[in-house]
N, C-alpha and C. Protein backbone atom coordinates (compact mmCIF):
# COMPACT_ATOMS: atom_id res chain seq x y z
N UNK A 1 -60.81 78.43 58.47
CA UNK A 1 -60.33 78.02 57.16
C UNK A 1 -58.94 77.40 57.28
N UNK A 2 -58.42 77.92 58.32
CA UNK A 2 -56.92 77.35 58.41
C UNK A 2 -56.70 75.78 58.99
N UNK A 3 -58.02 75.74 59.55
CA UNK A 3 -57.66 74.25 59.92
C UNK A 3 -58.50 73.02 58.74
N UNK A 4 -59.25 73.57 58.17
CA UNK A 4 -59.63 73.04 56.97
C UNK A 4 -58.08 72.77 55.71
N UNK A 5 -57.64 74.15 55.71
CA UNK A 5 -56.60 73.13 54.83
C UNK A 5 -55.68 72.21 55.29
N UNK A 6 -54.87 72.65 56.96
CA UNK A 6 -54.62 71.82 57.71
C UNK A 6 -54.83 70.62 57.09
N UNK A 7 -55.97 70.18 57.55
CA UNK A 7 -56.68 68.70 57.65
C UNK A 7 -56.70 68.53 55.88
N UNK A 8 -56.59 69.12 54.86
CA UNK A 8 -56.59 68.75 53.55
C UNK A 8 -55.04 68.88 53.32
N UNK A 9 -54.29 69.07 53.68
CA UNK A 9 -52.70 69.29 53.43
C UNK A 9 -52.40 67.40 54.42
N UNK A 10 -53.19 67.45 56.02
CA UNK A 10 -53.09 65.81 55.88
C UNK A 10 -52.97 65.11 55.67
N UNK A 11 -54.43 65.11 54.88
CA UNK A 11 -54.92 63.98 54.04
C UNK A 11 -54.45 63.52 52.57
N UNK A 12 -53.94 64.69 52.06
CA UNK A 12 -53.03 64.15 51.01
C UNK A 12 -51.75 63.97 51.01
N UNK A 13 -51.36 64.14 52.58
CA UNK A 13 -50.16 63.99 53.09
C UNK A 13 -50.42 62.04 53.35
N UNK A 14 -51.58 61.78 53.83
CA UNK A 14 -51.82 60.26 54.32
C UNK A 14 -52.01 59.71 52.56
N UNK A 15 -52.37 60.02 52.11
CA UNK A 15 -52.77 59.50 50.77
C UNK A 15 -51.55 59.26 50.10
N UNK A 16 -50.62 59.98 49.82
CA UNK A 16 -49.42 59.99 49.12
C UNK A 16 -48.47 58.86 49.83
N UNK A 17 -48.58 58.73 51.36
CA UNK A 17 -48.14 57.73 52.53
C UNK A 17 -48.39 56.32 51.79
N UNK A 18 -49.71 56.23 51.77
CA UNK A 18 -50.39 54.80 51.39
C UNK A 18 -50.05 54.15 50.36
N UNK A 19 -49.87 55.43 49.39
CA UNK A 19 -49.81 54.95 47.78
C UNK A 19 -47.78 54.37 47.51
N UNK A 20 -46.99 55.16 48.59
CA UNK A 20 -45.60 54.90 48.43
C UNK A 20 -45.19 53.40 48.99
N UNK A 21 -46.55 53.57 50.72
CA UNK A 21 -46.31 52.16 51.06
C UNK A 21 -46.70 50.80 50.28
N UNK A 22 -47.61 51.06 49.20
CA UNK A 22 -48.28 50.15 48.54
C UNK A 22 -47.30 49.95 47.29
N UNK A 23 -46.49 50.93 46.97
CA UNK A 23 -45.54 50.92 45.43
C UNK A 23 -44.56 49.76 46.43
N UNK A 24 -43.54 49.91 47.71
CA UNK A 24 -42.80 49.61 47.85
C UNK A 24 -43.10 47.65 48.48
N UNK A 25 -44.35 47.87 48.87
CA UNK A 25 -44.86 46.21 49.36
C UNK A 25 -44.81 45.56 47.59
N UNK A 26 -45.13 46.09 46.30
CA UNK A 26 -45.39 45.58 45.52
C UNK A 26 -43.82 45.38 44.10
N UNK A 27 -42.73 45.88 45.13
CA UNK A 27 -41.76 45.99 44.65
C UNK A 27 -41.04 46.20 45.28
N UNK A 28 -40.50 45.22 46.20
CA UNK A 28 -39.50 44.74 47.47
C UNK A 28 -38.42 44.89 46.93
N UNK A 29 -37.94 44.91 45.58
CA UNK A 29 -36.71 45.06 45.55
C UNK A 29 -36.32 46.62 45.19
N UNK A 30 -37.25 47.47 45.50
CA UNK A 30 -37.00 49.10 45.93
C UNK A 30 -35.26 49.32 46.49
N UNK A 31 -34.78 50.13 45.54
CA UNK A 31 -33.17 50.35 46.12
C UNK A 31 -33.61 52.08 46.83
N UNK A 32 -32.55 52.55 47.59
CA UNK A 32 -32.66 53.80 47.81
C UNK A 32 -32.59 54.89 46.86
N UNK A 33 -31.94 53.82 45.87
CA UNK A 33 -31.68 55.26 44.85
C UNK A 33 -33.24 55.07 43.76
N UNK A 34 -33.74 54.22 43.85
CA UNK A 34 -35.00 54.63 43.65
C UNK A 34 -35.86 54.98 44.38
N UNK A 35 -36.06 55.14 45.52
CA UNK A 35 -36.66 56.51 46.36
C UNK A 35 -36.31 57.65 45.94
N UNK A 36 -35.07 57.62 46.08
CA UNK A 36 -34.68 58.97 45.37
C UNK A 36 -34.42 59.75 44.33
N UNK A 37 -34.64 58.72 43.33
CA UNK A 37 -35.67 59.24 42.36
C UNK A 37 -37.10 59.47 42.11
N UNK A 38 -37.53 58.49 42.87
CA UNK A 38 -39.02 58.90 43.02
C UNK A 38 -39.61 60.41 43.70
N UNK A 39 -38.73 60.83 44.61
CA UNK A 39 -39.28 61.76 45.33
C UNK A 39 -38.10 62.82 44.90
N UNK A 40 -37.38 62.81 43.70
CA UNK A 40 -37.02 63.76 43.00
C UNK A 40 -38.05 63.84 41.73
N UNK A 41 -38.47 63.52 41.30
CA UNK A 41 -39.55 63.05 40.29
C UNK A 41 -41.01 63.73 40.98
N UNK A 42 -41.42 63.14 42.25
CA UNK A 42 -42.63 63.58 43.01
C UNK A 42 -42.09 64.66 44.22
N UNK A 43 -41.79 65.90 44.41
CA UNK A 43 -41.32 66.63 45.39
C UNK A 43 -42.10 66.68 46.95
N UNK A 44 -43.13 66.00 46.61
CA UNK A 44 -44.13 65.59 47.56
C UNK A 44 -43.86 64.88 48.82
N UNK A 45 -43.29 64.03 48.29
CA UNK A 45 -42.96 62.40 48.81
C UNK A 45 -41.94 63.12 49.68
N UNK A 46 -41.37 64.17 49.65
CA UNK A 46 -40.23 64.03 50.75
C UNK A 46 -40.31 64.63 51.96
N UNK A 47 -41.07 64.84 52.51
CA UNK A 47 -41.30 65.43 53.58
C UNK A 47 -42.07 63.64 54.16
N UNK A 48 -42.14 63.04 53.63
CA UNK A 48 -42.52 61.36 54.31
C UNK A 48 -41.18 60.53 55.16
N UNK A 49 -41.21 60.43 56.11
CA UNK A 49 -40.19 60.19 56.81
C UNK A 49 -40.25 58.64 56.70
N UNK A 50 -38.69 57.66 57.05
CA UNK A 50 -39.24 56.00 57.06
C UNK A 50 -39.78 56.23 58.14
N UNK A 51 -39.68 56.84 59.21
CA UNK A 51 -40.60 56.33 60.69
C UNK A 51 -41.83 56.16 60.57
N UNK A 52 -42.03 57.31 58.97
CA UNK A 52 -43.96 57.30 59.28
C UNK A 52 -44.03 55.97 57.71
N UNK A 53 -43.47 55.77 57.49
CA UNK A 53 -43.71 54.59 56.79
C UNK A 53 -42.97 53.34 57.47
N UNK A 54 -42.51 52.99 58.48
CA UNK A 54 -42.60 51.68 59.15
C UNK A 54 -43.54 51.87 60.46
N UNK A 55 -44.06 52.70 60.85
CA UNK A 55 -45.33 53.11 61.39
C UNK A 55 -44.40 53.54 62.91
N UNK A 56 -43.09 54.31 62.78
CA UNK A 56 -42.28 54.37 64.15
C UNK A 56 -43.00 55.79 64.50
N UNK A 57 -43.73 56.36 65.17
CA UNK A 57 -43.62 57.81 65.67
C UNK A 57 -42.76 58.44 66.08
N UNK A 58 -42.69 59.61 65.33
CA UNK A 58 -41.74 60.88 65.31
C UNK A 58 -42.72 61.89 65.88
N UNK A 59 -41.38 63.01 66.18
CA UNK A 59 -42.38 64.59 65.74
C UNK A 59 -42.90 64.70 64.36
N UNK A 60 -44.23 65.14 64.81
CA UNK A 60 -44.90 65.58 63.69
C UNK A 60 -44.16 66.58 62.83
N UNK A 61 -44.31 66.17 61.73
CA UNK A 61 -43.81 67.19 60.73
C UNK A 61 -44.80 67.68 59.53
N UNK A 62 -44.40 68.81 59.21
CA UNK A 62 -45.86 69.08 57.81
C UNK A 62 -44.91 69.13 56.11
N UNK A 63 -45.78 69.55 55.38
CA UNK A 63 -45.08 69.37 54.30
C UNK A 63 -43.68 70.07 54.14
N UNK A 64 -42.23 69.41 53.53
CA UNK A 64 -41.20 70.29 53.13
C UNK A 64 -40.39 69.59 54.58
N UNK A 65 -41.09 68.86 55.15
CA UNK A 65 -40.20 68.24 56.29
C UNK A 65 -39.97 69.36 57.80
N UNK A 66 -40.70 70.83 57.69
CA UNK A 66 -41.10 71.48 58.66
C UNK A 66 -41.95 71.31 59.84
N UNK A 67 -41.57 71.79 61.03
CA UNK A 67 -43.12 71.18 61.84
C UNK A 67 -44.10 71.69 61.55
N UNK A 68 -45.20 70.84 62.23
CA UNK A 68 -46.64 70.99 61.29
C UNK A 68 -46.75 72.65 62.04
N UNK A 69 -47.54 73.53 60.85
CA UNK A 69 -48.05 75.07 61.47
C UNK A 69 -47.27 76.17 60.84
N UNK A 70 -45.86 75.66 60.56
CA UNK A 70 -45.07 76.57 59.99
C UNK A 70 -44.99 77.14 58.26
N UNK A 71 -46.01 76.00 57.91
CA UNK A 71 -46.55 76.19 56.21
C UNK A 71 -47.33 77.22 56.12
N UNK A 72 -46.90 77.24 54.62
CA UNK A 72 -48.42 78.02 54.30
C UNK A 72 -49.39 77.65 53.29
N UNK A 73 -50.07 78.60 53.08
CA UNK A 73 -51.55 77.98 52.46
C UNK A 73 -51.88 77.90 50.84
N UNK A 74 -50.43 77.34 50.28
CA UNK A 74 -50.12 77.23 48.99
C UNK A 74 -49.87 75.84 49.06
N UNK A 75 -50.43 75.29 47.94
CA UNK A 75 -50.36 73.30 48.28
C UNK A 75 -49.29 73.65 46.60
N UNK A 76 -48.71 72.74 47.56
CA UNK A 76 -47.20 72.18 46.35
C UNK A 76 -47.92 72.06 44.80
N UNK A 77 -46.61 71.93 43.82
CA UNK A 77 -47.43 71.37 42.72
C UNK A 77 -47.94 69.91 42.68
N UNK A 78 -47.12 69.34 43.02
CA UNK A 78 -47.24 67.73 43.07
C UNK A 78 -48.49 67.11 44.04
N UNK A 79 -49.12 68.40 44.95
CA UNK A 79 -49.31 67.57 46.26
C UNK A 79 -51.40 67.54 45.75
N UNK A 80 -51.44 66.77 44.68
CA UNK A 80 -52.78 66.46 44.20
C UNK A 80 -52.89 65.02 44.42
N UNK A 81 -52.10 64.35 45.20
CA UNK A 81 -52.13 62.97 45.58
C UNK A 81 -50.80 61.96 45.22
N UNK A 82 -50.91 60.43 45.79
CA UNK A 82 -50.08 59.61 45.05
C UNK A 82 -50.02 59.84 43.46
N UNK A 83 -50.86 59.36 42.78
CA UNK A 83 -50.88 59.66 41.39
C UNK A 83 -50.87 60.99 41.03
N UNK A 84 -49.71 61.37 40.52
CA UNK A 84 -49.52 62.80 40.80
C UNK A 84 -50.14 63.13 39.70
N UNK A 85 -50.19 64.77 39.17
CA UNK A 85 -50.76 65.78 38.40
C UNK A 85 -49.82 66.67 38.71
N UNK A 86 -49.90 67.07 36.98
CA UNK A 86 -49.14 68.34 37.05
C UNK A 86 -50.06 69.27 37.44
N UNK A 87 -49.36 70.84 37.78
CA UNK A 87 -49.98 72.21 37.57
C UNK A 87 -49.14 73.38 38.31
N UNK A 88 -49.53 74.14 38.65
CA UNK A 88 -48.88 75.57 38.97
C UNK A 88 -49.08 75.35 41.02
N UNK A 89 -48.68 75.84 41.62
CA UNK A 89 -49.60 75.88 42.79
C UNK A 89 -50.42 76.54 42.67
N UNK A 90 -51.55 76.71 43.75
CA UNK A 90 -52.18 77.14 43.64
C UNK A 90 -52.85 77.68 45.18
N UNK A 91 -53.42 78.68 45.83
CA UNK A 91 -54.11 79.10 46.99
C UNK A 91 -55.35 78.31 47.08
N UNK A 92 -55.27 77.63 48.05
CA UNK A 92 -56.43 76.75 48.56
C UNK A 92 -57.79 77.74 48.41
N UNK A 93 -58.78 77.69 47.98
CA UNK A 93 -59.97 78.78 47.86
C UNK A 93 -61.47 78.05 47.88
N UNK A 94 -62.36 78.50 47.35
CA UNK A 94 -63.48 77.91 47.27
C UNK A 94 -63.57 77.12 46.01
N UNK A 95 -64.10 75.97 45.90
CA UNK A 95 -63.80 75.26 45.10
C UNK A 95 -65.33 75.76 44.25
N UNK A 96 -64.82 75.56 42.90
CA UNK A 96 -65.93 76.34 41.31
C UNK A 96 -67.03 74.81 41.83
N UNK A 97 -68.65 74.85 41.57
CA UNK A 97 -69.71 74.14 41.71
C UNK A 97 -69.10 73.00 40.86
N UNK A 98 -69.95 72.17 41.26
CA UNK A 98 -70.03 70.46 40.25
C UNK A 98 -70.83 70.79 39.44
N UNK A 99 -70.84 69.92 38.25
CA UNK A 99 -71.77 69.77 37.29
C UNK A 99 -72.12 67.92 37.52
N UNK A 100 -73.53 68.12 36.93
CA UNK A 100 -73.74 67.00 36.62
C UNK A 100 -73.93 65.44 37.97
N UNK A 101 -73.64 64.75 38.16
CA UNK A 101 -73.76 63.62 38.85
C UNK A 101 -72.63 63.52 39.79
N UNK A 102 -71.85 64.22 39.63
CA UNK A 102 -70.45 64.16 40.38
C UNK A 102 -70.95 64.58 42.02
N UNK A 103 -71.70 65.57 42.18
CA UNK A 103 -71.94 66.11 43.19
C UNK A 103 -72.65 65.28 44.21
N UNK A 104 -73.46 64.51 43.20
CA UNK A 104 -74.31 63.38 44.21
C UNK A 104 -73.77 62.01 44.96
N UNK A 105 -72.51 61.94 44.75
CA UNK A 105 -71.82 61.09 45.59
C UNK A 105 -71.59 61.54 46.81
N UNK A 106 -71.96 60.61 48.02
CA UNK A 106 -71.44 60.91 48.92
C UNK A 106 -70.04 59.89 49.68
N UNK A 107 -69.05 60.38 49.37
CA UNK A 107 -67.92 59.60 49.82
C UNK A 107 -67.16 59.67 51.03
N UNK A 108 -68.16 60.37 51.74
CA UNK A 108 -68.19 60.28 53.06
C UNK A 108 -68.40 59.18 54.07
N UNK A 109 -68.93 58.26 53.30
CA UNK A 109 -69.65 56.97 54.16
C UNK A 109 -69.05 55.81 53.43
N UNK A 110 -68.69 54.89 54.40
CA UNK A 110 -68.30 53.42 54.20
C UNK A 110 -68.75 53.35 52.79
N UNK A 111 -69.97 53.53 52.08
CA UNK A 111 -71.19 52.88 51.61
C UNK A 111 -71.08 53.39 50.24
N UNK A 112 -70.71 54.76 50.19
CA UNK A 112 -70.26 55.61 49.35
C UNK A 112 -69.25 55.27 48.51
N UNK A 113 -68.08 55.27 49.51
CA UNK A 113 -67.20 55.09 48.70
C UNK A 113 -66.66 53.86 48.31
N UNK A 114 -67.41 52.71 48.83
CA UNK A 114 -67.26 51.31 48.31
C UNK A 114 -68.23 51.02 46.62
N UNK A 115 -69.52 52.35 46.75
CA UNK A 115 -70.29 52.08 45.83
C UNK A 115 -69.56 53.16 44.76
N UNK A 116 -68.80 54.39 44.71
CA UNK A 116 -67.99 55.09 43.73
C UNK A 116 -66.46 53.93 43.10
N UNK A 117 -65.74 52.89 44.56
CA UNK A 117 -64.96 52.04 43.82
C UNK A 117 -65.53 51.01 43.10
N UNK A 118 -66.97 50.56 43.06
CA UNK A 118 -67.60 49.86 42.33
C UNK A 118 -67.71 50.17 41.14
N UNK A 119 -68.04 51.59 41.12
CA UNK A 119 -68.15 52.04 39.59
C UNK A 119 -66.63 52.57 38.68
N UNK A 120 -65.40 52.74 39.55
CA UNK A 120 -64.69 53.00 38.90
C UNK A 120 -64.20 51.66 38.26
N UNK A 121 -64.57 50.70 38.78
CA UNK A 121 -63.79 49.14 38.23
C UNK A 121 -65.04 48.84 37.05
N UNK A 122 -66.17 49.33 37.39
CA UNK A 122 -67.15 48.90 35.83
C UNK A 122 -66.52 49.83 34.64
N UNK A 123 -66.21 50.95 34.83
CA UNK A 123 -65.59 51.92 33.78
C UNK A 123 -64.35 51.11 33.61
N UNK A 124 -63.78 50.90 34.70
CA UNK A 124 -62.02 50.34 33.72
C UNK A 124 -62.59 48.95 32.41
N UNK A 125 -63.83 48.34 33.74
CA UNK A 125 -64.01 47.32 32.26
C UNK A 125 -64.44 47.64 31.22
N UNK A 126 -65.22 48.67 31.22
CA UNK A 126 -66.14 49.19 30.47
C UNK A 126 -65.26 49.49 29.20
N UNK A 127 -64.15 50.09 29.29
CA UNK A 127 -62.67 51.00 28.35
C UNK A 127 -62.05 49.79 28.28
N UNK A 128 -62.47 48.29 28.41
CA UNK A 128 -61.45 47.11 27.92
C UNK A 128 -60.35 46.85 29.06
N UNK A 129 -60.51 47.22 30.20
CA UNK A 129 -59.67 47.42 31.31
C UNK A 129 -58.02 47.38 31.55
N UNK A 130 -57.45 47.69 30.38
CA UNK A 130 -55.85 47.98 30.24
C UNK A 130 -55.66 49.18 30.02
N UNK A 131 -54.42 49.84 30.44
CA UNK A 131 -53.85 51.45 30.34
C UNK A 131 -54.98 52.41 29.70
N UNK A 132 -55.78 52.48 30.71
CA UNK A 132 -57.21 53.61 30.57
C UNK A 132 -56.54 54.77 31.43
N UNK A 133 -56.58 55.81 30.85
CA UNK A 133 -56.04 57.31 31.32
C UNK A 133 -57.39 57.98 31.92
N UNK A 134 -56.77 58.41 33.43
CA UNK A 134 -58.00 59.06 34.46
C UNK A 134 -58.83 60.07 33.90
N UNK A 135 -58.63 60.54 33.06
CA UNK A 135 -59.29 61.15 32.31
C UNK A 135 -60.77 60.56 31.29
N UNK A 136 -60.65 59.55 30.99
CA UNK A 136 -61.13 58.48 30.31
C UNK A 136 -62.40 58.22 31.62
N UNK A 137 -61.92 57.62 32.26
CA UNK A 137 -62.36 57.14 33.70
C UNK A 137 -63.51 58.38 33.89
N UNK A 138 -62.93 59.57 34.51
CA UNK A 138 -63.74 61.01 35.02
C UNK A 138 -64.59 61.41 34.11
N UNK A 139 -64.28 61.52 32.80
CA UNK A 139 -65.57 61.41 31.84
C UNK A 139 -66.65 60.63 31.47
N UNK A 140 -66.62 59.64 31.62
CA UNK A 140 -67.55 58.33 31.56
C UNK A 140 -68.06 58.27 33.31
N UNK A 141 -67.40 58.51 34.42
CA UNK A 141 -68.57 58.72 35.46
C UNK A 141 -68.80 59.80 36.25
N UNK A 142 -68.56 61.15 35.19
CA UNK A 142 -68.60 62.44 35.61
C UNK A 142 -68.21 62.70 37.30
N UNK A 143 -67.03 62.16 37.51
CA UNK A 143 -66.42 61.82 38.88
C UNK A 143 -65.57 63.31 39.00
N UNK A 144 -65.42 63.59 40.39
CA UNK A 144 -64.36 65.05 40.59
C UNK A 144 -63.27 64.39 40.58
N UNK A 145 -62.14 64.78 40.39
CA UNK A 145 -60.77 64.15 40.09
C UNK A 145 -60.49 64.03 41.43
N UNK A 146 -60.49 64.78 42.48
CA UNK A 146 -60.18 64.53 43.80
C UNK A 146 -60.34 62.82 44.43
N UNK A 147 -62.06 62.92 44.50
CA UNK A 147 -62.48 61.25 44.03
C UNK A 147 -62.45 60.09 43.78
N UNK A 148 -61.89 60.78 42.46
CA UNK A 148 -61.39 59.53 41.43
C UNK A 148 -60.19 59.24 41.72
N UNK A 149 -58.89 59.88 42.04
CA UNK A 149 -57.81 59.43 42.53
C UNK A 149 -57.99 58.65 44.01
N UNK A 150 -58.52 59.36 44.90
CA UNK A 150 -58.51 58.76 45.91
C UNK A 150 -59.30 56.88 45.56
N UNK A 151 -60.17 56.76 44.50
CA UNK A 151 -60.97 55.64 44.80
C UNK A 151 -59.86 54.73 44.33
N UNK A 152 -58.99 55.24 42.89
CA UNK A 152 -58.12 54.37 42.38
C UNK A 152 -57.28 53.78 42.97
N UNK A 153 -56.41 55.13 44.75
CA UNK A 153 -55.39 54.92 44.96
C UNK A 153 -55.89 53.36 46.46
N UNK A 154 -57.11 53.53 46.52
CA UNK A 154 -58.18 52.23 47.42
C UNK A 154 -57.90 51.50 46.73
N UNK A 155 -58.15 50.77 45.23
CA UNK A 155 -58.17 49.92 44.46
C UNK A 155 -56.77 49.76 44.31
N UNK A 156 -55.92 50.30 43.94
CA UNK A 156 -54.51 49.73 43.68
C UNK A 156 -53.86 49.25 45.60
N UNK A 157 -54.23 50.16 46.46
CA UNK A 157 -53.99 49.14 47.97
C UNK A 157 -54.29 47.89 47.90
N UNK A 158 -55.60 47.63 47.45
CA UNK A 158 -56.15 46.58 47.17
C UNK A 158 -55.89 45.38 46.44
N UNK A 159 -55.06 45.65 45.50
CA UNK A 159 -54.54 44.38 44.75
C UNK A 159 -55.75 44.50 43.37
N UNK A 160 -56.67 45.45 43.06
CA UNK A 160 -57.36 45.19 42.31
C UNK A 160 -56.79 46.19 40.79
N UNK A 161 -56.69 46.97 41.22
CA UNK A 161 -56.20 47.67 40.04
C UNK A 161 -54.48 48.27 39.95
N UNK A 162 -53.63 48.04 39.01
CA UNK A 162 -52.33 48.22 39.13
C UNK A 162 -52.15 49.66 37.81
N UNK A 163 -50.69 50.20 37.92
CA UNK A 163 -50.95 51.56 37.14
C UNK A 163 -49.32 51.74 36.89
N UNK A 164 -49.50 52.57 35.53
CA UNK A 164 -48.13 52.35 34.99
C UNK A 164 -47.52 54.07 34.58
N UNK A 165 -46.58 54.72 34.57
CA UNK A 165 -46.51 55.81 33.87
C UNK A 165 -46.69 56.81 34.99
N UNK A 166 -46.63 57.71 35.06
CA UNK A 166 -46.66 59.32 35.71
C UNK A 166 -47.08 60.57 34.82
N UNK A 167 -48.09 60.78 36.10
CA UNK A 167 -48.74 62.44 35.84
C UNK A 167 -49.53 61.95 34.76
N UNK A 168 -49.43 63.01 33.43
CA UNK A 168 -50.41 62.30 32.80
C UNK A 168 -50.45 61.18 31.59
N UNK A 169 -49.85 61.16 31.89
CA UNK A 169 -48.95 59.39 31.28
C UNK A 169 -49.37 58.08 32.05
N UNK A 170 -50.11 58.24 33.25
CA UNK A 170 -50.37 57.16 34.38
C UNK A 170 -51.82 56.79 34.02
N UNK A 171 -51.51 55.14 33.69
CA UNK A 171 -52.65 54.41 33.09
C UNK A 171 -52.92 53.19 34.03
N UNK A 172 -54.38 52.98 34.02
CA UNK A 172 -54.74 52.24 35.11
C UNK A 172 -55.47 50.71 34.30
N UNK A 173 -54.51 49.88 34.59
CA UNK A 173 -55.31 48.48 34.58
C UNK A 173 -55.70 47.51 35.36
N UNK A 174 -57.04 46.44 35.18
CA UNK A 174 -57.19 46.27 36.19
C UNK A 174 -55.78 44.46 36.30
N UNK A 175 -56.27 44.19 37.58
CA UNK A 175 -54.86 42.99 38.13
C UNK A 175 -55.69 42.05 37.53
């Protein structure tokens, strides 16, 4: 189990990576003191070093800017992705069943998750495709929020969908 969250403390460690490198390519004129507000704002973001965002290798480090192993098995509040969410922390555990259609995605495969970002861009059109709240989105394709952020934070890499606001104020339109 420990290397399962490991590898999920990662991955939203790489996810949060992508989504900062993609804010700052799309807004070159990024000062430091807006980093540092951003990652006073997102507490997440700071354990992201520039080395691992100009792609320089360092020692590995894990969240809180510690080396990786020395955490524990409480995921931050913030650390639900780039597009953050509020909540409490919480102990990594077994996750409660799916309902409904959500479960039948498999976004495991190339194929998958090109055919779940397909459907999240028919829903943005679907809602008139300006400042649609993820919520909006997850109800109309009974998507797990896990999912659905990750497909959005593909689509905004992408140049296809852009997003305004924080936590739950963050509205997605398409470019």
């Amino acid at each position: 189990m420990a290397n399962l969250s490991s590898a999920f403390q990662d991955a939203l460690a790489d996810q949060s990576k992508a989504a900062l490198v993609a804010i700052i390519a799309k807004n070159p004129g990024t000062t430091v003191r807006d980093l540092k507000q951003l990652v006073s704002d997102n507490p997440m973001l700071g354990s992201i070093t520039l080395g691992g965002l100009l792609g320089v290798d360092g020692p590995a480090r894990g969240r809180g800017g510690r080396p990786k192993g020395s955490g524990s098995t409480v995921a931050p509040a913030a650390a639900a992705g780039a597009v953050a969410v509020g909540g409490a922390p919480r102990k990594i555990g077994k996750a409660a069943p799916r309902k409904g259609a959500a479960h039948k995605r498999n976004v495991r495969t190339e194929a998958g998750r090109e055919a779940l970002d397909k459907e999240v861009l028919e829903a943005l059109t679907a809602h008139g495709g300006e400042a649609v709240a993820a919520t909006q989105l997850r109800q109309s394709l009974n998507a797990d929020p896990t999912q659905l952020r990750t497909s959005l934070n593909r689509l905004i890499e992408r140049g296809l969908v852009t997003f305004t606001g924080k936590a739950r104020g963050t509205r997605y339109s398409l470019s």
